[in-house]
PDB file of N, CA and C in Angstrom:
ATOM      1  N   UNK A   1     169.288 122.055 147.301  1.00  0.00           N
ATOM      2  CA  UNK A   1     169.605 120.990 146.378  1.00  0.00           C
ATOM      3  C   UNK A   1     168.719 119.794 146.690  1.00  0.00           C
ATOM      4  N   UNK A   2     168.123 118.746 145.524  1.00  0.00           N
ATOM      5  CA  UNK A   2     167.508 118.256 145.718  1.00  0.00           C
ATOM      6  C   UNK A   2     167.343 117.062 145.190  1.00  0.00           C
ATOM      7  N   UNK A   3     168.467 116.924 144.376  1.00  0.00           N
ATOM      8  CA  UNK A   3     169.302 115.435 144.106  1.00  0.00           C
ATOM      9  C   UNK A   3     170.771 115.966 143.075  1.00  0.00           C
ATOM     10  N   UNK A   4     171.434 114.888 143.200  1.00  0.00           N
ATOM     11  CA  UNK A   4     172.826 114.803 142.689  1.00  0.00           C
ATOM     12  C   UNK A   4     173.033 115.794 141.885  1.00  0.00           C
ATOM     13  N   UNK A   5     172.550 116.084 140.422  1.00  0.00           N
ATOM     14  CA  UNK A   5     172.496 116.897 139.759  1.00  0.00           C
ATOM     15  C   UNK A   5     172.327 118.322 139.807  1.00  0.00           C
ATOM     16  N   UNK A   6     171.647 118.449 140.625  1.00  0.00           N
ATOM     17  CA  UNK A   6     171.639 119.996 141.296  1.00  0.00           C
ATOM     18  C   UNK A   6     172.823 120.782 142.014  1.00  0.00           C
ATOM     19  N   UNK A   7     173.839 120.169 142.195  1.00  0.00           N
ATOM     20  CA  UNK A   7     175.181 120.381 142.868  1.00  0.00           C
ATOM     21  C   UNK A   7     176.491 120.346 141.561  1.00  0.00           C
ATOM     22  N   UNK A   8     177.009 121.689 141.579  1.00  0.00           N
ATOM     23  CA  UNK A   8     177.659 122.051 140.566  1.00  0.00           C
ATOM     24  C   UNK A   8     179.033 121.657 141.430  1.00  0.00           C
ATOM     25  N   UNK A   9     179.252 121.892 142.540  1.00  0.00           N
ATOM     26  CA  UNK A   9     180.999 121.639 142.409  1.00  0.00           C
ATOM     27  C   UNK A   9     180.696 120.333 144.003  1.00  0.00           C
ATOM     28  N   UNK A  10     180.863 119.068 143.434  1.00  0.00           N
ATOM     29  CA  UNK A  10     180.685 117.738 144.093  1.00  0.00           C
ATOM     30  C   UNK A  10     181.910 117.858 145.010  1.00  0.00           C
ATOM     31  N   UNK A  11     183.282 118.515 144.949  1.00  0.00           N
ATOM     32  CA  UNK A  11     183.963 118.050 145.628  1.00  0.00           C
ATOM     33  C   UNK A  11     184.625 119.123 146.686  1.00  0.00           C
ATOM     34  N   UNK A  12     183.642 120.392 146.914  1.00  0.00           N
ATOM     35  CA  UNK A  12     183.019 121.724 147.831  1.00  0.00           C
ATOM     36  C   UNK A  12     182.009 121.487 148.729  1.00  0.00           C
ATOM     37  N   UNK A  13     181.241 120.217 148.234  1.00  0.00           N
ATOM     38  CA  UNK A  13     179.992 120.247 149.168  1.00  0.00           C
ATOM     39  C   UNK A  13     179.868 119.567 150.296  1.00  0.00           C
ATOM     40  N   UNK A  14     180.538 119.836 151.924  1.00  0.00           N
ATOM     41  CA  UNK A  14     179.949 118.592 152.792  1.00  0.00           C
ATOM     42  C   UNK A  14     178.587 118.096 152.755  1.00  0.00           C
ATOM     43  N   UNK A  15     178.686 116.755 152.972  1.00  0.00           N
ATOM     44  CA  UNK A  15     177.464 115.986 153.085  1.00  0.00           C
ATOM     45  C   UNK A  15     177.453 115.418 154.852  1.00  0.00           C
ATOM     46  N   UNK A  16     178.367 114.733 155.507  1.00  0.00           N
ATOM     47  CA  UNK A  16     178.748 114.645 157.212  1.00  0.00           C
ATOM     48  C   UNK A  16     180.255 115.310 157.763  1.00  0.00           C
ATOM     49  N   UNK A  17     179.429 115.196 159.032  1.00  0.00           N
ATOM     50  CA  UNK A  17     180.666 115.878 159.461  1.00  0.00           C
ATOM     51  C   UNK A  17     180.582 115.410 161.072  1.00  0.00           C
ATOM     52  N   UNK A  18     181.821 115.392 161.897  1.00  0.00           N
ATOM     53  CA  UNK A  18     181.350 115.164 163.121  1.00  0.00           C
ATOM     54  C   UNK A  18     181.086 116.355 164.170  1.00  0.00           C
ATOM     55  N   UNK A  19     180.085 116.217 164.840  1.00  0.00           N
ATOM     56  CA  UNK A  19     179.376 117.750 165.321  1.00  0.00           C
ATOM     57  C   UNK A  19     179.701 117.590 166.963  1.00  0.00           C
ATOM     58  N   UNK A  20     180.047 118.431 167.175  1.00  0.00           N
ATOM     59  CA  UNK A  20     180.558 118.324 168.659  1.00  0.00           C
ATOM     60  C   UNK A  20     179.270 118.182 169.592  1.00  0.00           C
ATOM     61  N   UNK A  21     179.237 117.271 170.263  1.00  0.00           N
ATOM     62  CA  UNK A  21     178.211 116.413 171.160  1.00  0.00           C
ATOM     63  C   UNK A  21     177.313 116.946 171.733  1.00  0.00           C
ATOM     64  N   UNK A  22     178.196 118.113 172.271  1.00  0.00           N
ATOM     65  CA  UNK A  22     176.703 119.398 173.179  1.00  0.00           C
ATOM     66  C   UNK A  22     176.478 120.121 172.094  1.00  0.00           C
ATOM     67  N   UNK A  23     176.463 120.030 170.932  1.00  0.00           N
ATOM     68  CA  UNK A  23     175.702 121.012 169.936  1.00  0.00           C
ATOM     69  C   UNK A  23     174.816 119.931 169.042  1.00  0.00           C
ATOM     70  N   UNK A  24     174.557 118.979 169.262  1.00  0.00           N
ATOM     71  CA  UNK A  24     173.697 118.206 168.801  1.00  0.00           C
ATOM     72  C   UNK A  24     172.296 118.142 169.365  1.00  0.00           C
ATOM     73  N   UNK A  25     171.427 118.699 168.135  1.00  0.00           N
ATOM     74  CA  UNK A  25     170.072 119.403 168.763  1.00  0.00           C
ATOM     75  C   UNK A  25     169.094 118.479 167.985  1.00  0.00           C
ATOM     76  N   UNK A  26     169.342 118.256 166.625  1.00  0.00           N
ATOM     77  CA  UNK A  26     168.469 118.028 165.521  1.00  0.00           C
ATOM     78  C   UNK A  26     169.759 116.280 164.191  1.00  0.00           C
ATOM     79  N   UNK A  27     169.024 116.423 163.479  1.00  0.00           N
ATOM     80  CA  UNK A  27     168.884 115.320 162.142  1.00  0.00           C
ATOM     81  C   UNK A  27     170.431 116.624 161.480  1.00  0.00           C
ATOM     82  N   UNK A  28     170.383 117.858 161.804  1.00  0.00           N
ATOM     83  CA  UNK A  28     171.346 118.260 160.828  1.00  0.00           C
ATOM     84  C   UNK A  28     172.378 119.097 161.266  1.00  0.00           C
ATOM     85  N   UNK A  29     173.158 119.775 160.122  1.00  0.00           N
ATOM     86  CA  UNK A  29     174.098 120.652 160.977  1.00  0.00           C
ATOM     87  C   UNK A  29     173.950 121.886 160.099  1.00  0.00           C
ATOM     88  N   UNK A  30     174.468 122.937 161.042  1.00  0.00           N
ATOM     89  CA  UNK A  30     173.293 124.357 160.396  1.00  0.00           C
ATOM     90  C   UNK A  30     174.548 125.312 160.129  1.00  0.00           C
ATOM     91  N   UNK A  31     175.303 126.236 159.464  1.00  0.00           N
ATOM     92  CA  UNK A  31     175.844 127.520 159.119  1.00  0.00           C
ATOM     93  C   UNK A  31     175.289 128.681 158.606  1.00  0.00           C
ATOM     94  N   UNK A  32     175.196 129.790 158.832  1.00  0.00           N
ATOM     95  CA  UNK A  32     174.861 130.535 158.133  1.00  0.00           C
ATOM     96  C   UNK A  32     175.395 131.004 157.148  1.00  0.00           C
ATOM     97  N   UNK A  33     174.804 131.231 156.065  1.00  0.00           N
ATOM     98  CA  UNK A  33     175.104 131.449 155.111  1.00  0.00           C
ATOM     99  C   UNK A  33     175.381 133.058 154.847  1.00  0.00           C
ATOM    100  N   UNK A  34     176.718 133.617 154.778  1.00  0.00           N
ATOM    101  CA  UNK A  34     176.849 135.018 154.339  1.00  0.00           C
ATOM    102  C   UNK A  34     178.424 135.433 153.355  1.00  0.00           C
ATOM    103  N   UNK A  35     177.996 136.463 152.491  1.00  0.00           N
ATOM    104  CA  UNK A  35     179.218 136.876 151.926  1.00  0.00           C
ATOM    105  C   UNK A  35     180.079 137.772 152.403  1.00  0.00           C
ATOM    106  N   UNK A  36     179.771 138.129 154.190  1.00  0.00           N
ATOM    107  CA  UNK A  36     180.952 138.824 154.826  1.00  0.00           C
ATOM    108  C   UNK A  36     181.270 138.146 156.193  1.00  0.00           C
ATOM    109  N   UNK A  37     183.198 137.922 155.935  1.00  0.00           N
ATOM    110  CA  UNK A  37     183.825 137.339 156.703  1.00  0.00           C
ATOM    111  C   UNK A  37     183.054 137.421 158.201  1.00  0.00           C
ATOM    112  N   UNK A  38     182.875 139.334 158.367  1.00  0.00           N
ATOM    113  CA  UNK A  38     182.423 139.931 159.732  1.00  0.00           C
ATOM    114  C   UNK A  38     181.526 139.398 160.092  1.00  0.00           C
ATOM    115  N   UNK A  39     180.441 138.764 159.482  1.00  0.00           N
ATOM    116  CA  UNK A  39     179.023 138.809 159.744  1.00  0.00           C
ATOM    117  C   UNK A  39     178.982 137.011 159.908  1.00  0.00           C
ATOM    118  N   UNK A  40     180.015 136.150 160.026  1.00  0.00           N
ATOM    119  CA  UNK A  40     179.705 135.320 160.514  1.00  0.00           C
ATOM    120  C   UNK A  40     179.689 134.441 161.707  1.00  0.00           C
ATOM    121  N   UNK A  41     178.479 133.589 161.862  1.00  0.00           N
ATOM    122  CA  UNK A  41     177.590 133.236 162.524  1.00  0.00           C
ATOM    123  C   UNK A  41     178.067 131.427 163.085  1.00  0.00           C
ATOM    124  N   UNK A  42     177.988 131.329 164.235  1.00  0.00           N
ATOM    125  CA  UNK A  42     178.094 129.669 164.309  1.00  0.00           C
ATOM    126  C   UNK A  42     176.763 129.140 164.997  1.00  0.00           C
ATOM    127  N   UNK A  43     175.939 128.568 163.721  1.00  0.00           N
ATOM    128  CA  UNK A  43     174.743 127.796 164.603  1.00  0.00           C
ATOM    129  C   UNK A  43     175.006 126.428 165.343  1.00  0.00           C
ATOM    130  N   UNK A  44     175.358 125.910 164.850  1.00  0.00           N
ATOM    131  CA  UNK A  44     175.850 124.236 165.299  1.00  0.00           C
ATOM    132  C   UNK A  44     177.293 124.218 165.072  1.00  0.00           C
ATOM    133  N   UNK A  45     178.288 123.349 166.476  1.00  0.00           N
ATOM    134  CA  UNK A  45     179.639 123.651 166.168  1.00  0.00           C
ATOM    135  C   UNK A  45     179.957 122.103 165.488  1.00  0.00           C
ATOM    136  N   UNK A  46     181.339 122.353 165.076  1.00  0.00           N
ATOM    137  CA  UNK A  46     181.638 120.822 164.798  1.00  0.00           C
ATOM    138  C   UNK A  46     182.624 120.286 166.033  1.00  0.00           C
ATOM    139  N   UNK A  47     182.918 119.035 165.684  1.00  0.00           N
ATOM    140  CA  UNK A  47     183.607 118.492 166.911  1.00  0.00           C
ATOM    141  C   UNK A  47     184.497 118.963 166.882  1.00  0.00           C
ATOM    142  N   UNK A  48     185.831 118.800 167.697  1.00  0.00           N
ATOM    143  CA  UNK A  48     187.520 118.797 167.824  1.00  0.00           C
ATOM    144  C   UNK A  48     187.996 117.823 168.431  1.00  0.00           C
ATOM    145  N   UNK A  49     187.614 116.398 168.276  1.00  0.00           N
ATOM    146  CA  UNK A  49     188.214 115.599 168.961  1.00  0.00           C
ATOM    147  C   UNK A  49     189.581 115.166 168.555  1.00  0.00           C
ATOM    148  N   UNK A  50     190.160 115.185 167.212  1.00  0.00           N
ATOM    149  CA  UNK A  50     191.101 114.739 166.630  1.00  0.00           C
ATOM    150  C   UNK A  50     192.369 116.381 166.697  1.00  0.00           C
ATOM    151  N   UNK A  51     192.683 116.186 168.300  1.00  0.00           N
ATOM    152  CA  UNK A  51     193.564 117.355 168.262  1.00  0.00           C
ATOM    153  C   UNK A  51     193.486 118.433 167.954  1.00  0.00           C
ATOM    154  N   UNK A  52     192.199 119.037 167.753  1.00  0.00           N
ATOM    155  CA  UNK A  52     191.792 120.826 167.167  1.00  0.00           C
ATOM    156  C   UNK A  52     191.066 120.310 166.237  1.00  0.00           C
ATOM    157  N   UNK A  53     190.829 118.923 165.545  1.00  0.00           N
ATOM    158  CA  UNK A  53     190.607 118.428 163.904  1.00  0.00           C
ATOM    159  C   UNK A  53     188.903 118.050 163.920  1.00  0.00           C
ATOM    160  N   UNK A  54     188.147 118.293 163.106  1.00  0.00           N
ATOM    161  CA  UNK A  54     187.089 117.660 162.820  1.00  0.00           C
ATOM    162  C   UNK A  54     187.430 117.137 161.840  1.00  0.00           C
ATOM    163  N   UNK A  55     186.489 115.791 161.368  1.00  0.00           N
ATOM    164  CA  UNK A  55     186.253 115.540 159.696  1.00  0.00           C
ATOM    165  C   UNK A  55     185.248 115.961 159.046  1.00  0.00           C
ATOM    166  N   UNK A  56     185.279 115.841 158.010  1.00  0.00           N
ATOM    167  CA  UNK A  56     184.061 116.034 156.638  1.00  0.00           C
ATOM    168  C   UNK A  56     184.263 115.295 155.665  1.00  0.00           C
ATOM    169  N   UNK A  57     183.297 114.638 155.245  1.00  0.00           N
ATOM    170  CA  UNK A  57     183.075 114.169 153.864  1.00  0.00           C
ATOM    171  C   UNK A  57     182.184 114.846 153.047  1.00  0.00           C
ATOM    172  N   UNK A  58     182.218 114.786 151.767  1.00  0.00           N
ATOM    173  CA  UNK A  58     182.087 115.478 150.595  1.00  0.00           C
ATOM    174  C   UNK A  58     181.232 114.415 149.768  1.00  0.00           C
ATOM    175  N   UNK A  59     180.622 115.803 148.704  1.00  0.00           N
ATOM    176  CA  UNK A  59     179.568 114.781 147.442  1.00  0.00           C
ATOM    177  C   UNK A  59     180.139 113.833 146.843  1.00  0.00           C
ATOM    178  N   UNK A  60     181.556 114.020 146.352  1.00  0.00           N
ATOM    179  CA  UNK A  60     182.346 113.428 145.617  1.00  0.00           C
ATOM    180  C   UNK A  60     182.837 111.878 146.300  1.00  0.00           C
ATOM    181  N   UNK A  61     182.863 111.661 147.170  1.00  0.00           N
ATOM    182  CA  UNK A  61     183.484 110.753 148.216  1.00  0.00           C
ATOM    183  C   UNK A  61     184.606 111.251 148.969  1.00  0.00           C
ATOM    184  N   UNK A  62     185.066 111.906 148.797  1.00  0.00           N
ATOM    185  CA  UNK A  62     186.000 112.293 149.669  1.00  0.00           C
ATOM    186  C   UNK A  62     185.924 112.587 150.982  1.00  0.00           C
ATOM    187  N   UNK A  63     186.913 112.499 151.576  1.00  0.00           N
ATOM    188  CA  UNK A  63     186.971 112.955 152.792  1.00  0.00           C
ATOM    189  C   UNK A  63     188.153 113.986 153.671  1.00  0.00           C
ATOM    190  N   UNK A  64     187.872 114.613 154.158  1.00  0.00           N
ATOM    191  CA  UNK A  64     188.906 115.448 154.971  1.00  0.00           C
ATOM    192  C   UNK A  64     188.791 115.928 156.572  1.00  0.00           C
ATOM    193  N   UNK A  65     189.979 115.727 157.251  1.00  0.00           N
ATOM    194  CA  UNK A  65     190.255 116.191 158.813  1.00  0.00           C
ATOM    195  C   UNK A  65     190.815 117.961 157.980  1.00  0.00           C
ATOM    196  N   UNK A  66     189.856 118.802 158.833  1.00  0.00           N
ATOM    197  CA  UNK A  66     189.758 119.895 159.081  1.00  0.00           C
ATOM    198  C   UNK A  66     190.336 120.654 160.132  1.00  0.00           C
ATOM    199  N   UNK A  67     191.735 121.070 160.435  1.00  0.00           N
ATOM    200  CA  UNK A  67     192.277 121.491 161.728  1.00  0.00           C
ATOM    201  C   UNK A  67     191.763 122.803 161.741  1.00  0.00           C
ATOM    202  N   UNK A  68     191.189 123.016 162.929  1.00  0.00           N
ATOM    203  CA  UNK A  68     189.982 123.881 163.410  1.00  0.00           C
ATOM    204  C   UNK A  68     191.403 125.354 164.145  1.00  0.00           C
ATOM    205  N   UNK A  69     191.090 126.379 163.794  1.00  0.00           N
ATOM    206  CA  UNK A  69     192.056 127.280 163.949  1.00  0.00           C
ATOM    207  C   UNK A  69     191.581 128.668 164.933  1.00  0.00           C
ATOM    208  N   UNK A  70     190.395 128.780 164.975  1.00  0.00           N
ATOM    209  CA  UNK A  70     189.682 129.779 165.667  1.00  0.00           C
ATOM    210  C   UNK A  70     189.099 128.919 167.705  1.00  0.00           C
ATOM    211  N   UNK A  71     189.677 129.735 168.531  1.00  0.00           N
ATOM    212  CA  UNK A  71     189.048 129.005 169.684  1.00  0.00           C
ATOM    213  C   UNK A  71     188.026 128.922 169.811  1.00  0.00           C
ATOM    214  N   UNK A  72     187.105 130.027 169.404  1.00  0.00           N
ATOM    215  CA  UNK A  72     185.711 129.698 169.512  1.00  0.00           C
ATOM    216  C   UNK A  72     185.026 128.828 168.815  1.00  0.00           C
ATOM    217  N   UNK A  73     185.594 128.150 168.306  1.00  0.00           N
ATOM    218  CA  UNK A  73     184.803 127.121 167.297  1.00  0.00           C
ATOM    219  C   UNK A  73     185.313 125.974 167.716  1.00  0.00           C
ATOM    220  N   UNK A  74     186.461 126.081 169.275  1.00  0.00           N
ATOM    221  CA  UNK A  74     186.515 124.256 169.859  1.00  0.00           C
ATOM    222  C   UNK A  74     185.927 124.989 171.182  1.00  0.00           C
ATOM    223  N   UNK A  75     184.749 124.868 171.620  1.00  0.00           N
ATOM    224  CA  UNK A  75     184.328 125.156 173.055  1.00  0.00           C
ATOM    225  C   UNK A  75     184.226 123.433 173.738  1.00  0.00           C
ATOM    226  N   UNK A  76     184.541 123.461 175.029  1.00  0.00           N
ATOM    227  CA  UNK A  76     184.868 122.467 175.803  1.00  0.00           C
ATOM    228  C   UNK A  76     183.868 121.358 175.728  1.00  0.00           C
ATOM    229  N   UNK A  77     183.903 120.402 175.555  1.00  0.00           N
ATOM    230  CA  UNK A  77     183.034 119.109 175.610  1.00  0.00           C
ATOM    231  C   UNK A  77     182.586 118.820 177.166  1.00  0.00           C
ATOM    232  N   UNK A  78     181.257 119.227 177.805  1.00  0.00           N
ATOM    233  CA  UNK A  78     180.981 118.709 178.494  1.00  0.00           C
ATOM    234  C   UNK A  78     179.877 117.169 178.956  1.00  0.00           C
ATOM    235  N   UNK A  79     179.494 117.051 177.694  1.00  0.00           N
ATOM    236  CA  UNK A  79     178.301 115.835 177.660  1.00  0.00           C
ATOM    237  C   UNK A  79     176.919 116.164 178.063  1.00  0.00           C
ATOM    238  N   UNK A  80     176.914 117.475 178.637  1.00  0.00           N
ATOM    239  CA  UNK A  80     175.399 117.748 179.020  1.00  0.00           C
ATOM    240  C   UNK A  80     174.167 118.516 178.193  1.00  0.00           C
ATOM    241  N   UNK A  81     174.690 118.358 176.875  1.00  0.00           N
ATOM    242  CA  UNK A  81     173.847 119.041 175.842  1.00  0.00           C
ATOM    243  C   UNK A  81     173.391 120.427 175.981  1.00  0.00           C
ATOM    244  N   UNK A  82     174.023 120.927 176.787  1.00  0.00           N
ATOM    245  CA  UNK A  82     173.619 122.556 176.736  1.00  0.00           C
ATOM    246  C   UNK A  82     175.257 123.497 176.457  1.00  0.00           C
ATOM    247  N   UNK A  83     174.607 123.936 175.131  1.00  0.00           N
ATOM    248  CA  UNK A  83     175.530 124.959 174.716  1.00  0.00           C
ATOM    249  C   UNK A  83     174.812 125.941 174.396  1.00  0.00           C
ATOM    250  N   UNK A  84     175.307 126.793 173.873  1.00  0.00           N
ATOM    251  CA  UNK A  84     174.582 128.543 173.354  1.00  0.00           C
ATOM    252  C   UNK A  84     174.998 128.178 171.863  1.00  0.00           C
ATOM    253  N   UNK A  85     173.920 127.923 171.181  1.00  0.00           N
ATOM    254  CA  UNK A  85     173.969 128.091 169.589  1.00  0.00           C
ATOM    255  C   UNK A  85     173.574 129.097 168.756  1.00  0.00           C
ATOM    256  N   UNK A  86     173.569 129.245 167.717  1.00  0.00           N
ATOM    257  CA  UNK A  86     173.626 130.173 167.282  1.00  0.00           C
ATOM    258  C   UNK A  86     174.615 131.598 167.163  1.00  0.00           C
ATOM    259  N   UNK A  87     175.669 131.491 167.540  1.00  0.00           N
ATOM    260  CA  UNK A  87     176.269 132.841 168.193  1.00  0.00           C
ATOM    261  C   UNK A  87     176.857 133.779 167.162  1.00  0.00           C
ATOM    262  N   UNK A  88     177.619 134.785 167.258  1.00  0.00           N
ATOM    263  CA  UNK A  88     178.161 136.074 166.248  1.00  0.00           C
ATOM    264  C   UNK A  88     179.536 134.985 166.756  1.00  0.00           C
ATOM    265  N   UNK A  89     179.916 135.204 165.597  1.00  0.00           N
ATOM    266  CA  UNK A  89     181.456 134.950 165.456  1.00  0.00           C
ATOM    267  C   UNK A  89     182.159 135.490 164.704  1.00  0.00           C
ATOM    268  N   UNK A  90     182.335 137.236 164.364  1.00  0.00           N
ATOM    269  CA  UNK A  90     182.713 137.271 163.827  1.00  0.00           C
ATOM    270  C   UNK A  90     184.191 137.353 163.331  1.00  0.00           C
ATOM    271  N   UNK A  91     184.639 137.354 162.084  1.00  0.00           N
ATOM    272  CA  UNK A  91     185.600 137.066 161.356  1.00  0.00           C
ATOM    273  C   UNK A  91     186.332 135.816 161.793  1.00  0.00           C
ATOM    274  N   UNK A  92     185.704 134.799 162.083  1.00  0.00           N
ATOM    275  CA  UNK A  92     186.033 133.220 161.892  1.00  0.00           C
ATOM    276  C   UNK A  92     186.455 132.621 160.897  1.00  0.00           C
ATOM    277  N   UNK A  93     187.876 132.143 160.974  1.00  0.00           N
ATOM    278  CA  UNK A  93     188.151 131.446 159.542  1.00  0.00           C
ATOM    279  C   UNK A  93     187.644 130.248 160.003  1.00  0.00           C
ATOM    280  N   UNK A  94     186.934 129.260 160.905  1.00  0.00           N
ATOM    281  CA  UNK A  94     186.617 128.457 160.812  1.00  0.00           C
ATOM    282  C   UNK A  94     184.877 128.144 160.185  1.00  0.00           C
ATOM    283  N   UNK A  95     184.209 129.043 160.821  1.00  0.00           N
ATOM    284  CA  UNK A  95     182.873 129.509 160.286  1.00  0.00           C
ATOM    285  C   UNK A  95     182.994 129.868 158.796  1.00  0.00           C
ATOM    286  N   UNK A  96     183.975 130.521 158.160  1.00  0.00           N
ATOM    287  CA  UNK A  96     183.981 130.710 156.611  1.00  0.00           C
ATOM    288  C   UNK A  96     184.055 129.490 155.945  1.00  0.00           C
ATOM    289  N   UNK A  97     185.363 128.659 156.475  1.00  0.00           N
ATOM    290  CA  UNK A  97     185.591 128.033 156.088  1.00  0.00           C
ATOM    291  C   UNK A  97     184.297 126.292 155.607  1.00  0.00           C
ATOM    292  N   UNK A  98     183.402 126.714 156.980  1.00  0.00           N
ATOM    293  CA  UNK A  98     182.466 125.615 156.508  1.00  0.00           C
ATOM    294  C   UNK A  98     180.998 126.518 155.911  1.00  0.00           C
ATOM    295  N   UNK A  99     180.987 127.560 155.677  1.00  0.00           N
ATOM    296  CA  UNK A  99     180.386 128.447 155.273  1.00  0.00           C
ATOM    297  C   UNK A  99     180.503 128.209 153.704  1.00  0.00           C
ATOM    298  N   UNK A 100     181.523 128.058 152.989  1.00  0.00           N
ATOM    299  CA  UNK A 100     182.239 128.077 151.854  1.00  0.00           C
ATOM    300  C   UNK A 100     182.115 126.162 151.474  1.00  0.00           C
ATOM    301  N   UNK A 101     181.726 125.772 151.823  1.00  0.00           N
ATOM    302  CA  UNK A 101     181.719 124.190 152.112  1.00  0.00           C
ATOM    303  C   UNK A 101     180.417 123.313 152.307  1.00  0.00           C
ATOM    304  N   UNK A 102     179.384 124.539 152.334  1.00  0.00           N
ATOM    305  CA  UNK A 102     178.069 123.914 152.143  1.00  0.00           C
ATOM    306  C   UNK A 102     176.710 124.191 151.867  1.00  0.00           C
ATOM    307  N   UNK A 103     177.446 125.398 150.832  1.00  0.00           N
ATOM    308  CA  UNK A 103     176.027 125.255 149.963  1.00  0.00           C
ATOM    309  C   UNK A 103     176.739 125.450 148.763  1.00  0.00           C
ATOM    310  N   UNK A 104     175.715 125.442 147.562  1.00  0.00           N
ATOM    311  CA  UNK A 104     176.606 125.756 146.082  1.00  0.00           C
ATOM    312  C   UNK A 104     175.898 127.119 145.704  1.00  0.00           C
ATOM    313  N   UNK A 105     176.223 128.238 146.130  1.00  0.00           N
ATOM    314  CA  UNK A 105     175.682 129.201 145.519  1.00  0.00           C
ATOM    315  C   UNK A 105     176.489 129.876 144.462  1.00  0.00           C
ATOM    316  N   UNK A 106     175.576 130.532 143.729  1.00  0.00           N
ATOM    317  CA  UNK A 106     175.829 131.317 142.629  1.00  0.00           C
ATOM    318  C   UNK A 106     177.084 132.615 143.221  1.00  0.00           C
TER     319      UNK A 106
END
């Protein structure tokens, strides 16, 4: 997408989110994109500081705390920027769930 108009459902799409501290590598935050539950992937995690909860905001303005439900998707905050990214996760409802949340595909 490559301005406003190009985004069919505004209030599906994260735009920020807070990314858990040792998975902060880069300017963005990364999911893979797939249409099976099994086959998903966590490149960059999000935070859990808010009790299991990340937030997200959306195209629309909105915003939402996300209670994070899978353990592997709250790994421990240590501050030293080394985590293992990229990993198999599969059948993550938390990985679907931001999977489903940021891109607009057909």
């Amino acid at each position: 997408m490559h301005k406003l108009s190009d985004v069919r459902q505004t209030s599906m799409i994260s735009v920020l989110l807070d990314e858990h501290p040792d998975s902060i590598n880069g300017a963005s935050f990364a999911v893979q994109p797939t249409d099976q539950l099994a086959q998903t992937k966590i490149i960059d995690f999000p935070a859990s500081y808010y009790n299991g909860a990340t937030g997200f905001s959306f195209v629309d303005g909105h915003a939402k705390i996300h209670r994070l439900q899978d353990a592997r998707t709250k790994p421990p905050i240590t501050y030293t920027g080394h985590m293992k990214l990229n990993v198999a996760s599969p059948n993550n409802p938390d990985a679907w769930w931001m999977i489903q949340r940021t891109t607009d595909r057909d």
